[in-house]
N, C-alpha and C. Protein backbone atom coordinates (compact mmCIF):
# COMPACT_ATOMS: atom_id res chain seq x y z
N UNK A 1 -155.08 36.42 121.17
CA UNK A 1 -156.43 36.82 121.56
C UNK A 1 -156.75 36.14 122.88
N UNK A 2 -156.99 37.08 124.05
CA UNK A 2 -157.52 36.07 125.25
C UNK A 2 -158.72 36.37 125.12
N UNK A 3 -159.48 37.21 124.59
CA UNK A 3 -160.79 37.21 124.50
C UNK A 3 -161.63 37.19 123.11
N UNK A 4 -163.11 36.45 123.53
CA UNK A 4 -163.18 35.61 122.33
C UNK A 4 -164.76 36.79 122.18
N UNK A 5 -164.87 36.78 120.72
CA UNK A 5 -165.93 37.63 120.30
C UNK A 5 -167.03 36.45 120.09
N UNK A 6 -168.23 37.35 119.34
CA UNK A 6 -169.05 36.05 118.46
C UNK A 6 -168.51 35.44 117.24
N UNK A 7 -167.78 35.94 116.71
CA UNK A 7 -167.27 35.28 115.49
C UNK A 7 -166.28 33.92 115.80
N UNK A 8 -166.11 34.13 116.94
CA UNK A 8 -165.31 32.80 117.61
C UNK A 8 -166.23 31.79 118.12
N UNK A 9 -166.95 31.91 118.53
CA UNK A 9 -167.88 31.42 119.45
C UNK A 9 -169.08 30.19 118.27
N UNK A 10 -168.71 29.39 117.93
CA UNK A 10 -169.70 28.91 116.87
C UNK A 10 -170.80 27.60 118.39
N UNK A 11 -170.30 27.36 118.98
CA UNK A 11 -170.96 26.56 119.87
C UNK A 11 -172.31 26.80 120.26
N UNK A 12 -172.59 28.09 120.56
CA UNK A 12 -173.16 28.42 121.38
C UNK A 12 -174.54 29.55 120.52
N UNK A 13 -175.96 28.88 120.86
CA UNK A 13 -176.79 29.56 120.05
C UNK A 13 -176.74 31.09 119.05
N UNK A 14 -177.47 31.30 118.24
CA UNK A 14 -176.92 32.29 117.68
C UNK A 14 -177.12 33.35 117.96
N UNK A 15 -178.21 33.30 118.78
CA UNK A 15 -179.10 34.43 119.34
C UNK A 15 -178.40 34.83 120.52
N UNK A 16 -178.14 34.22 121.33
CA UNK A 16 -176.80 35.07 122.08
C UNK A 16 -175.39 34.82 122.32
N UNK A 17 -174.97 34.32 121.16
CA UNK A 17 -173.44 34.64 121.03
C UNK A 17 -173.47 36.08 120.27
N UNK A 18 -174.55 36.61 119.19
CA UNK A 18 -173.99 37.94 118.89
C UNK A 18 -174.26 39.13 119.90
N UNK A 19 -174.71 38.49 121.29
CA UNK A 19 -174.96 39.68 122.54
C UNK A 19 -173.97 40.10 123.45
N UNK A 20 -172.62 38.56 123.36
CA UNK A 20 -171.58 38.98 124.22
C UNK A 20 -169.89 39.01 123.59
N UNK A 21 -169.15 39.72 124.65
CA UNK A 21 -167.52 39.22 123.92
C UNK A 21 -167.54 38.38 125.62
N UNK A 22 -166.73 37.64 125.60
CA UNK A 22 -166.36 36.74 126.22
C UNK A 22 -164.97 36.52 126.75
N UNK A 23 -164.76 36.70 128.02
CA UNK A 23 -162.88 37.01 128.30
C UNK A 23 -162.78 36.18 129.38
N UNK A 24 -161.76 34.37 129.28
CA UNK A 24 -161.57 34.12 130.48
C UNK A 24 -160.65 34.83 130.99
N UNK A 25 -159.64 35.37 130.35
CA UNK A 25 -158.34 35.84 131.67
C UNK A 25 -157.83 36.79 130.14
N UNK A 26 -157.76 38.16 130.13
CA UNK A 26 -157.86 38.88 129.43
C UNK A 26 -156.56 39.66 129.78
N UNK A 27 -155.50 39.27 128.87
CA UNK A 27 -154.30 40.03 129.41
C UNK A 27 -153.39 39.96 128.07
N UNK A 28 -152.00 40.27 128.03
CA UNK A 28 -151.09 40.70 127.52
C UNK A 28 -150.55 39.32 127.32
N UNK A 29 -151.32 38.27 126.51
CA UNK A 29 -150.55 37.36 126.19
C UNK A 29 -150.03 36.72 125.26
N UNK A 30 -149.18 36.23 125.03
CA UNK A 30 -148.70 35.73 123.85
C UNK A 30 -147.40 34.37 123.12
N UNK A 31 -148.99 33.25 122.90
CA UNK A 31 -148.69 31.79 122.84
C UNK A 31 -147.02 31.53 121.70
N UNK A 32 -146.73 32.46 120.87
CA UNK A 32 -145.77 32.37 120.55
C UNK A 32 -144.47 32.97 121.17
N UNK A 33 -144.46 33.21 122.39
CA UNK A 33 -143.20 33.30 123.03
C UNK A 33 -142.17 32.38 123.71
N UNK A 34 -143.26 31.26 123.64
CA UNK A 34 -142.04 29.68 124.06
C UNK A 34 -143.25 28.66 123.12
N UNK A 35 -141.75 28.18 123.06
CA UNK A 35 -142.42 27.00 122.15
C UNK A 35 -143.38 25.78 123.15
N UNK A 36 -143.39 25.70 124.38
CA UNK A 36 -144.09 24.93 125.03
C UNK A 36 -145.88 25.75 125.52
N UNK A 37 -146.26 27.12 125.27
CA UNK A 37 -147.12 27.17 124.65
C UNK A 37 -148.04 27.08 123.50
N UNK A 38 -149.13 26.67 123.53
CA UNK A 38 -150.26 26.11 123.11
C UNK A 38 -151.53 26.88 123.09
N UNK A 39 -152.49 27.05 122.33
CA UNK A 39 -153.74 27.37 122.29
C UNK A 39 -154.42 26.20 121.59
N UNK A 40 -155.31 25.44 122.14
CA UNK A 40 -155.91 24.01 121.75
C UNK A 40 -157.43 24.71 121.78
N UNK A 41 -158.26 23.63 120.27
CA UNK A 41 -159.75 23.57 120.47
C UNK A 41 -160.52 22.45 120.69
N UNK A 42 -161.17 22.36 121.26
CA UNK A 42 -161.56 21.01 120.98
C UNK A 42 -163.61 21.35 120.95
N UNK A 43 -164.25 20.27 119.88
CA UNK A 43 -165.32 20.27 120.19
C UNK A 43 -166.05 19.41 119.27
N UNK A 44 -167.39 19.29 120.12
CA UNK A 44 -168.31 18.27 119.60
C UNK A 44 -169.68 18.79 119.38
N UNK A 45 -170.77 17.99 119.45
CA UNK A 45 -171.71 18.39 119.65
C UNK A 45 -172.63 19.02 120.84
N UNK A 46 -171.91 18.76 121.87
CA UNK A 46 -172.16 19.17 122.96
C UNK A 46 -171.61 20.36 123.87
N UNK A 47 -170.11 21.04 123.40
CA UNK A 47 -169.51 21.82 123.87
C UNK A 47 -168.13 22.07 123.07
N UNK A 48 -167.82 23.06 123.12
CA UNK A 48 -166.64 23.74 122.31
C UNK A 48 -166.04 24.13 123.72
N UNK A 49 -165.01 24.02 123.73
CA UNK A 49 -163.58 24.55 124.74
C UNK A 49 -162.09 25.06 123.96
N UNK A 50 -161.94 26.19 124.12
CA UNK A 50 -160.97 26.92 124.02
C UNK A 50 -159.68 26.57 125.50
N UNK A 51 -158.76 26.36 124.70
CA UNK A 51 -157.63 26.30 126.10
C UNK A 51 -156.26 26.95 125.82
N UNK A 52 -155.86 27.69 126.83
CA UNK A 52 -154.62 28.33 126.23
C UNK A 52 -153.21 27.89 127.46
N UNK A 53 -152.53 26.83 127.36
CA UNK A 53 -151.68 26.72 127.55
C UNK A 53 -150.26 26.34 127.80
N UNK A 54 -150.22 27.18 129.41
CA UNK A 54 -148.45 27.53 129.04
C UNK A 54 -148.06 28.71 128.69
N UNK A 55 -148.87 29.26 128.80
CA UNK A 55 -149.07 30.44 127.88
C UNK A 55 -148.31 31.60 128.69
N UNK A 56 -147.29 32.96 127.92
CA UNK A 56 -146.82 33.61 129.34
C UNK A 56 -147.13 35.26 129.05
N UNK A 57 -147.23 35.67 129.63
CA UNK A 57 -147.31 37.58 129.34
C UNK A 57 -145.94 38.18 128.48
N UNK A 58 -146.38 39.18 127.75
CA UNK A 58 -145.75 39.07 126.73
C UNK A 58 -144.30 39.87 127.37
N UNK A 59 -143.36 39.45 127.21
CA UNK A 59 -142.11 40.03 127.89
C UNK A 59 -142.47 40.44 129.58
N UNK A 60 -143.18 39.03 129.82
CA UNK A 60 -143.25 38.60 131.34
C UNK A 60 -142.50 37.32 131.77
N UNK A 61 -142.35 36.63 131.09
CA UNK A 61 -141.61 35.40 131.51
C UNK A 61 -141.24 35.04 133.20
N UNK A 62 -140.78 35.55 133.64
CA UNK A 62 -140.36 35.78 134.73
C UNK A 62 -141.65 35.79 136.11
N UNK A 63 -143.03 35.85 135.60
CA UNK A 63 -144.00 35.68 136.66
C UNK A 63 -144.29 34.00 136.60
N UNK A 64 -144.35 33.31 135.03
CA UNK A 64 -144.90 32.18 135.29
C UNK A 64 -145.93 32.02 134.29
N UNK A 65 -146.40 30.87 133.88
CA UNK A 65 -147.29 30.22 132.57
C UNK A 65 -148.40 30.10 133.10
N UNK A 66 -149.35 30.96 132.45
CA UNK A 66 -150.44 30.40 132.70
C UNK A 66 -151.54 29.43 131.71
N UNK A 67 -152.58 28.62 132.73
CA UNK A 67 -153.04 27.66 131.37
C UNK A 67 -154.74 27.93 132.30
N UNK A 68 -155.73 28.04 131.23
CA UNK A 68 -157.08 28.71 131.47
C UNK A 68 -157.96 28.12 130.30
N UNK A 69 -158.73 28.14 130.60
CA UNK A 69 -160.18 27.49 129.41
C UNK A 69 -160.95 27.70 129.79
N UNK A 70 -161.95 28.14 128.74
CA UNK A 70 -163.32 28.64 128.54
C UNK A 70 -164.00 27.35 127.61
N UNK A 71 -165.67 26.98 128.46
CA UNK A 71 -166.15 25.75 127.70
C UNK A 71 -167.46 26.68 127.78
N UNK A 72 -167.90 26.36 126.28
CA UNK A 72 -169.23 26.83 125.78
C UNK A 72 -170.11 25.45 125.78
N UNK A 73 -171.03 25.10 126.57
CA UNK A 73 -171.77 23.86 126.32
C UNK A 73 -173.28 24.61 125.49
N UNK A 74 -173.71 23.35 124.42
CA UNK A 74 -175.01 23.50 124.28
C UNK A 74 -175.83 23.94 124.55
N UNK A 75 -175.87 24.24 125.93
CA UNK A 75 -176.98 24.55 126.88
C UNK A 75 -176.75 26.05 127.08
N UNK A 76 -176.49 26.51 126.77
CA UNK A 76 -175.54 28.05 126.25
C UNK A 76 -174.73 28.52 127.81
N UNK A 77 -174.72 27.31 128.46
CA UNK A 77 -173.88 27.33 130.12
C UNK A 77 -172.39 27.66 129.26
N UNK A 78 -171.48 28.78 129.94
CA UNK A 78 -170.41 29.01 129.86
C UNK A 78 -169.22 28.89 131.19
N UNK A 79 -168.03 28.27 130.99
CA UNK A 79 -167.84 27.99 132.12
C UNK A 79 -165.94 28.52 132.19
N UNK A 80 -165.56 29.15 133.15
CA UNK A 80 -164.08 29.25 133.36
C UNK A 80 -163.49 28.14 134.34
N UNK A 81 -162.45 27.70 133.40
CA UNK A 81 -161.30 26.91 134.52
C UNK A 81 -159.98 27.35 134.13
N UNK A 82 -159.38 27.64 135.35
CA UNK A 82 -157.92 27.59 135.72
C UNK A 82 -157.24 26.43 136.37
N UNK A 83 -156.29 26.36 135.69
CA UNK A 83 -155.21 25.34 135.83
C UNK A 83 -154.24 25.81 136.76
N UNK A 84 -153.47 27.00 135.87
CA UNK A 84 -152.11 27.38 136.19
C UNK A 84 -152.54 28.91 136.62
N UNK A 85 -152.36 29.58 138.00
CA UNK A 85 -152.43 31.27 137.43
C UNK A 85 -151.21 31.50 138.53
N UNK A 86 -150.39 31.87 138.33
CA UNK A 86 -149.56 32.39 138.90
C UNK A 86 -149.70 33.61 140.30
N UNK A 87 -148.74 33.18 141.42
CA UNK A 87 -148.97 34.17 142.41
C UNK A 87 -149.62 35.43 142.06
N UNK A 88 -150.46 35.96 142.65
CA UNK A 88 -151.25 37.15 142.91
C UNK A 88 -150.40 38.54 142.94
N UNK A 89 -149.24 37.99 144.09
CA UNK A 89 -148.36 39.34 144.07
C UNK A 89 -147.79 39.78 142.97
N UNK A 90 -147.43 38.52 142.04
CA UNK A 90 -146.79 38.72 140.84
C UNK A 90 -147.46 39.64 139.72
N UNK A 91 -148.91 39.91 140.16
CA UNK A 91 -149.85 40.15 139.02
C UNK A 91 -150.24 41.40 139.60
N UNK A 92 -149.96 41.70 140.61
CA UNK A 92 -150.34 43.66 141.02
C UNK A 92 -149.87 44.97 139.53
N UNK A 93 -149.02 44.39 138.79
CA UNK A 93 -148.52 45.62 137.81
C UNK A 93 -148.81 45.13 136.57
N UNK A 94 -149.79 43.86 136.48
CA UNK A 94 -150.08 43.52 135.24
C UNK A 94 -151.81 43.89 134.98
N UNK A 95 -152.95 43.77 135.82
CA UNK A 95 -154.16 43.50 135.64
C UNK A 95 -154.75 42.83 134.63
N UNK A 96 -155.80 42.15 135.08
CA UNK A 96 -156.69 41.13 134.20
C UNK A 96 -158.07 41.32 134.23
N UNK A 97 -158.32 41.10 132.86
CA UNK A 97 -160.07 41.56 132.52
C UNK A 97 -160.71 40.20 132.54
N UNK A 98 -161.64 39.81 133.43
CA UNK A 98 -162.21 38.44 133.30
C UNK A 98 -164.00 38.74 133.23
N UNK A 99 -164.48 37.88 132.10
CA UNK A 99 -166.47 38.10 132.48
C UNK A 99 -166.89 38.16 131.20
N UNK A 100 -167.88 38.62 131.21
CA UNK A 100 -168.53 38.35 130.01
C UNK A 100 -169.40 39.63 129.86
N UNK A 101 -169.31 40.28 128.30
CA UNK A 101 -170.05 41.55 129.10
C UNK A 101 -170.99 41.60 127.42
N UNK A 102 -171.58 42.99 127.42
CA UNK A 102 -172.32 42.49 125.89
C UNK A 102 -171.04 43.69 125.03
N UNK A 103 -171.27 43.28 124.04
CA UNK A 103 -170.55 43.73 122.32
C UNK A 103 -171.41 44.56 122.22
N UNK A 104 -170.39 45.63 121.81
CA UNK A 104 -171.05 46.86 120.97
C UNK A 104 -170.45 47.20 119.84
C-alpha cells in the first residue's frame, strides 16, 4: 500500500481523516521484494509517521530504492519527506500519484 486511507490514519482528528486518502509517492511498490526493505511505524502522542524503506517497484529493481514518509502531527499538519527517489529519467515509464485528495 503506498497510499494510506482513513482507516490507516488513527493520528489525525476524526473529523478529517474520514475526508481524505492520503498518497506520499503512490506507485507500483512492493516492500517484499528484497529483504533490505522495510515499512516502519512509529508514533506517539504527538504524531504518527509511516516510512517505507528501501523499498523498490515491483519488477523494477534496476531504477533504484526508494525511502519516503508521511508524518501526521496532532495538529492535523501532514507532511512528505523524501530520502531516497531515484533519477527522474528513470521514472518517465513508471508515473507517480502524490497529494492528498478527498475519499469517495
Amino acid at each position: 500500500v503506498n497510499f494510506l486511507d482513513e482507516s490507516m490514519i488513527s493520528g489525525m482528528k476524526k473529523h478529517v481523516r474520514y475526508l481524505m486518502s492520503v498518497s506520499p509517492l503512490n506507485g507500483e511498490f512492493n516492500p517484499g521484494q528484497s529483504d533490505s526493505s522495510h515499512v516502519h511505524v512509529f508514533k506517539n502522542d504527538s504524531i504518527e509517521i509511516i516510512q517505507w524503506d528501501n523499498v523498490y517497484l515491483t519488477n523494477r529493481t534496476e531504477i533504484g530504492s526508494y525511502t519516503f514518509q508521511v508524518q501526521f502531527w496532532s495538529n492535523d499538519d501532514i507532511i512528505f519527506a523524501y530520502k531516497s527517489v531515484p533519477s527522474l529519467d528513470a521514472q518517465k515509464t513508471v508515473g507517480f500519484i502524490v497529494g492528498i485528495s478527498a475519499a469517495y
